[in-house]
Every structure is written in structure tokens, then in C-alpha cells.
Protein backbone atom coordinates (compact mmCIF):
# COMPACT_ATOMS: atom_id res chain seq x y z
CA UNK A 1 -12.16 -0.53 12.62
CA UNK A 2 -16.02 -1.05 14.03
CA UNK A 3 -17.16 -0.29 10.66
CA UNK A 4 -15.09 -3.06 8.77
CA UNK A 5 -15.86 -5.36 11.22
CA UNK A 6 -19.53 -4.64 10.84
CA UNK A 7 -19.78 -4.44 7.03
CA UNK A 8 -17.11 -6.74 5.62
CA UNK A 9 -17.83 -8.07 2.75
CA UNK A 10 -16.07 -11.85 4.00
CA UNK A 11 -17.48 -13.01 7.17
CA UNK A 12 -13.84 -14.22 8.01
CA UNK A 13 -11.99 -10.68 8.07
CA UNK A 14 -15.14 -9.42 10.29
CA UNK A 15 -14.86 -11.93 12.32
CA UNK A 16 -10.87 -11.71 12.72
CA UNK A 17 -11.23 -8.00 12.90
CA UNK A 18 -13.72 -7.91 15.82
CA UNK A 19 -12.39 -11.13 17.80
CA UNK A 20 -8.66 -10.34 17.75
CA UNK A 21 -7.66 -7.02 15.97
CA UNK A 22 -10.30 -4.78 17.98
CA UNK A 23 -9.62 -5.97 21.33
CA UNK A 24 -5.56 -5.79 20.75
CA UNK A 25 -5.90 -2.16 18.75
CA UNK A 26 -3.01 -0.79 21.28
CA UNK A 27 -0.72 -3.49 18.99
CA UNK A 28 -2.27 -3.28 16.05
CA UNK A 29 -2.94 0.43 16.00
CA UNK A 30 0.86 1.40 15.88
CA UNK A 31 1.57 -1.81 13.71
CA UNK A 32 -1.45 -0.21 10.64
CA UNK A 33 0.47 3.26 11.35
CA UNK A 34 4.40 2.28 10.26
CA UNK A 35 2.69 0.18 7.63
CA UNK A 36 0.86 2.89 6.20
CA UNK A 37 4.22 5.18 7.09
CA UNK A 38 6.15 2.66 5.00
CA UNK A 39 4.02 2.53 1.84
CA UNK A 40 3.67 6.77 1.61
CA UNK A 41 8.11 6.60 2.64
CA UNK A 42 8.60 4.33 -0.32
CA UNK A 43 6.69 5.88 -2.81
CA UNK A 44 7.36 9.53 -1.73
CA UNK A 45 11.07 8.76 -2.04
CA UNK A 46 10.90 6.26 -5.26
CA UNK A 47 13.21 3.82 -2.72
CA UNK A 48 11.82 -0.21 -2.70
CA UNK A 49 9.01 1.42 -4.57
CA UNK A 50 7.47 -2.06 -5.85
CA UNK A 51 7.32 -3.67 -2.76
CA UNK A 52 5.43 -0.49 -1.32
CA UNK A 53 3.08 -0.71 -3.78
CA UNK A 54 2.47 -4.11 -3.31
CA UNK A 55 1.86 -3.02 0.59
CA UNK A 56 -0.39 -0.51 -0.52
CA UNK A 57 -2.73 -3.01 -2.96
CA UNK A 58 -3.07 -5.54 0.23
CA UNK A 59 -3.86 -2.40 2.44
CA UNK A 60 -6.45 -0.83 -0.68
CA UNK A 61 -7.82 -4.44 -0.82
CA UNK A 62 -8.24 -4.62 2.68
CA UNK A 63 -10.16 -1.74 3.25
CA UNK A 64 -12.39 -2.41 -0.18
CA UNK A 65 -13.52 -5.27 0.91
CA UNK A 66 -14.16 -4.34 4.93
CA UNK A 67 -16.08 -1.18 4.00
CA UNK A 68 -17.67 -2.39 0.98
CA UNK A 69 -21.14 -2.03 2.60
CA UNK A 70 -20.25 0.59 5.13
CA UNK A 71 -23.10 3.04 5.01
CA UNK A 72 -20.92 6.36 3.43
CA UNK A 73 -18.32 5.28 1.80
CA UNK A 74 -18.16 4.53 -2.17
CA UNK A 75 -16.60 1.60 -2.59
CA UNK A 76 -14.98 2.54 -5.91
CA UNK A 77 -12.33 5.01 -3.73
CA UNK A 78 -10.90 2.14 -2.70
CA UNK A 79 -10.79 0.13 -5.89
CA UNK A 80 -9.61 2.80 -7.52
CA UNK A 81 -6.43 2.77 -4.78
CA UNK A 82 -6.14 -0.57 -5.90
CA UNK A 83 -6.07 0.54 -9.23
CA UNK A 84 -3.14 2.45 -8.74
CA UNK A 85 -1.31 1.08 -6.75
CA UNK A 86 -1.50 -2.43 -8.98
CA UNK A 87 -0.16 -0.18 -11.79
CA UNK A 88 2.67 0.68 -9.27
CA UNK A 89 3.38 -2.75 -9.25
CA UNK A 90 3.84 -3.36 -12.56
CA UNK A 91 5.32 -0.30 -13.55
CA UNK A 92 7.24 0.91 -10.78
CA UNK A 93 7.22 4.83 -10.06
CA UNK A 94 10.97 6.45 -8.87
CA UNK A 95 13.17 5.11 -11.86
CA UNK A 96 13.87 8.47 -13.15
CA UNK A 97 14.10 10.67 -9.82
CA UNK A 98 13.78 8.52 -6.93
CA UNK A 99 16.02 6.36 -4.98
CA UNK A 100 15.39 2.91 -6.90
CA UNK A 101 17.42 4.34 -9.97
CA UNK A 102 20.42 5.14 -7.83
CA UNK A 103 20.54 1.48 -6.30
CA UNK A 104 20.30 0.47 -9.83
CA UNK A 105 23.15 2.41 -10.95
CA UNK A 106 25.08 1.25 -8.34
CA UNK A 107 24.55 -2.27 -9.59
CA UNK A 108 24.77 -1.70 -13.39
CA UNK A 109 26.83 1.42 -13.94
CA UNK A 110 26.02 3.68 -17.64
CA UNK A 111 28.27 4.45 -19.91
CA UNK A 112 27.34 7.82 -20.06
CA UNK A 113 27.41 10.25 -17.04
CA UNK A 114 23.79 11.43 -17.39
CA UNK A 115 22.25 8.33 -18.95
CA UNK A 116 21.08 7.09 -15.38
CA UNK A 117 18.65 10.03 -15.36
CA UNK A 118 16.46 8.72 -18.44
């Protein structure tokens, strides 16, 4: 967290990182955690899988543009997160295996007994 509040790219989220996150990290260190927990949860298990990838472009974006200039780090890793997870967002993963198609059966049943699965 010292490093994105020393190399942000925006003077703003350096600024917000160092005056409020850093010196409240015992809140916001658990807070980053279930967030993070959430995203991997919901993309592991295919369940709400758009709205964790949305989490996970605002956390990618985040960290792209606090360690842009961090001595070390490449910024293209996290671009490339963002990459991904942007295409998660438009093309959802888990609608052949994961929980999302099951909640959408639910809702619309098939007429077939397997045709949920493709």
C-alpha cells in the first residue's frame, strides 16, 4: 500500500491512499481481503460471475494505475487483468458449468432435460 501511495499515477488516489487508507489499514486490510475473496468465490464457482468481474476490473484498475511507476512492477500485468476481467464482463464465464446457469434455469426452464448444459 506504501508503494501505490508513492507512485500513483493520480495524485488524488495517493493522496487518499496515504491520508486515510494507510493509517486505517486494520479496516481496510480485512475490507481489500473479502473483496478480493469475493471476486476469486464468484468466478471459481461461475455464481454472480458478472458482477465479480466487474469487482475485479475496478480492483485491476486500481492497482494499474497506483503501481504504474512503482519501481518493479510491469505495468502491463495489471492491464492485462483488466483485460480479462473486462472480457468477463461482457461475456460472462460459468454459463455452461457454474452456478449462473442453474439460477437461470430456475428462471427460464428448457424443454429438454440436458439443454441447460449447452
Amino acid at each position: 500500500m506504501q508503494q501505490e501511495a508513492d507512485h500513483a499515477a493520480v495524485v488524488l488516489q495517493g493522496t487518499l491512499v496515504r491520508e486515510i487508507v494507510l493509517p486505517n489499514i486494520e479496516l481496510f486490510g480485512p475490507l481489500v481481503y473479502f473483496v478480493e475473496l469475493t471476486i476469486a468465490v464468484s468466478l471459481l464457482l461461475g455464481l454472480l460471475s458478472r458482477a465479480g468481474a466487474l469487482l475485479g476490473l475496478l480492483m485491476g484498475l486500481n492497482l494499474w494505475l497506483g503501481l504504474y511507476s512503482a519501481d518493479g512492477e510491469w505495468p502491463w500485468t495489471y492491464m492485462f487483468l483488466c483485460m480479462i476481467q473486462a472480457w468477463f464482463v461482457l461475456d460472462p464465464p460459468g454459463r455452461a458449468l457454474g452456478a449462473d446457469v442453474l439460477l437461470l434455469h430456475r428462471r427460464a426452464p428448457a424443454s429438454g432435460t440436458l439443454s441447460w448444459l449447452t
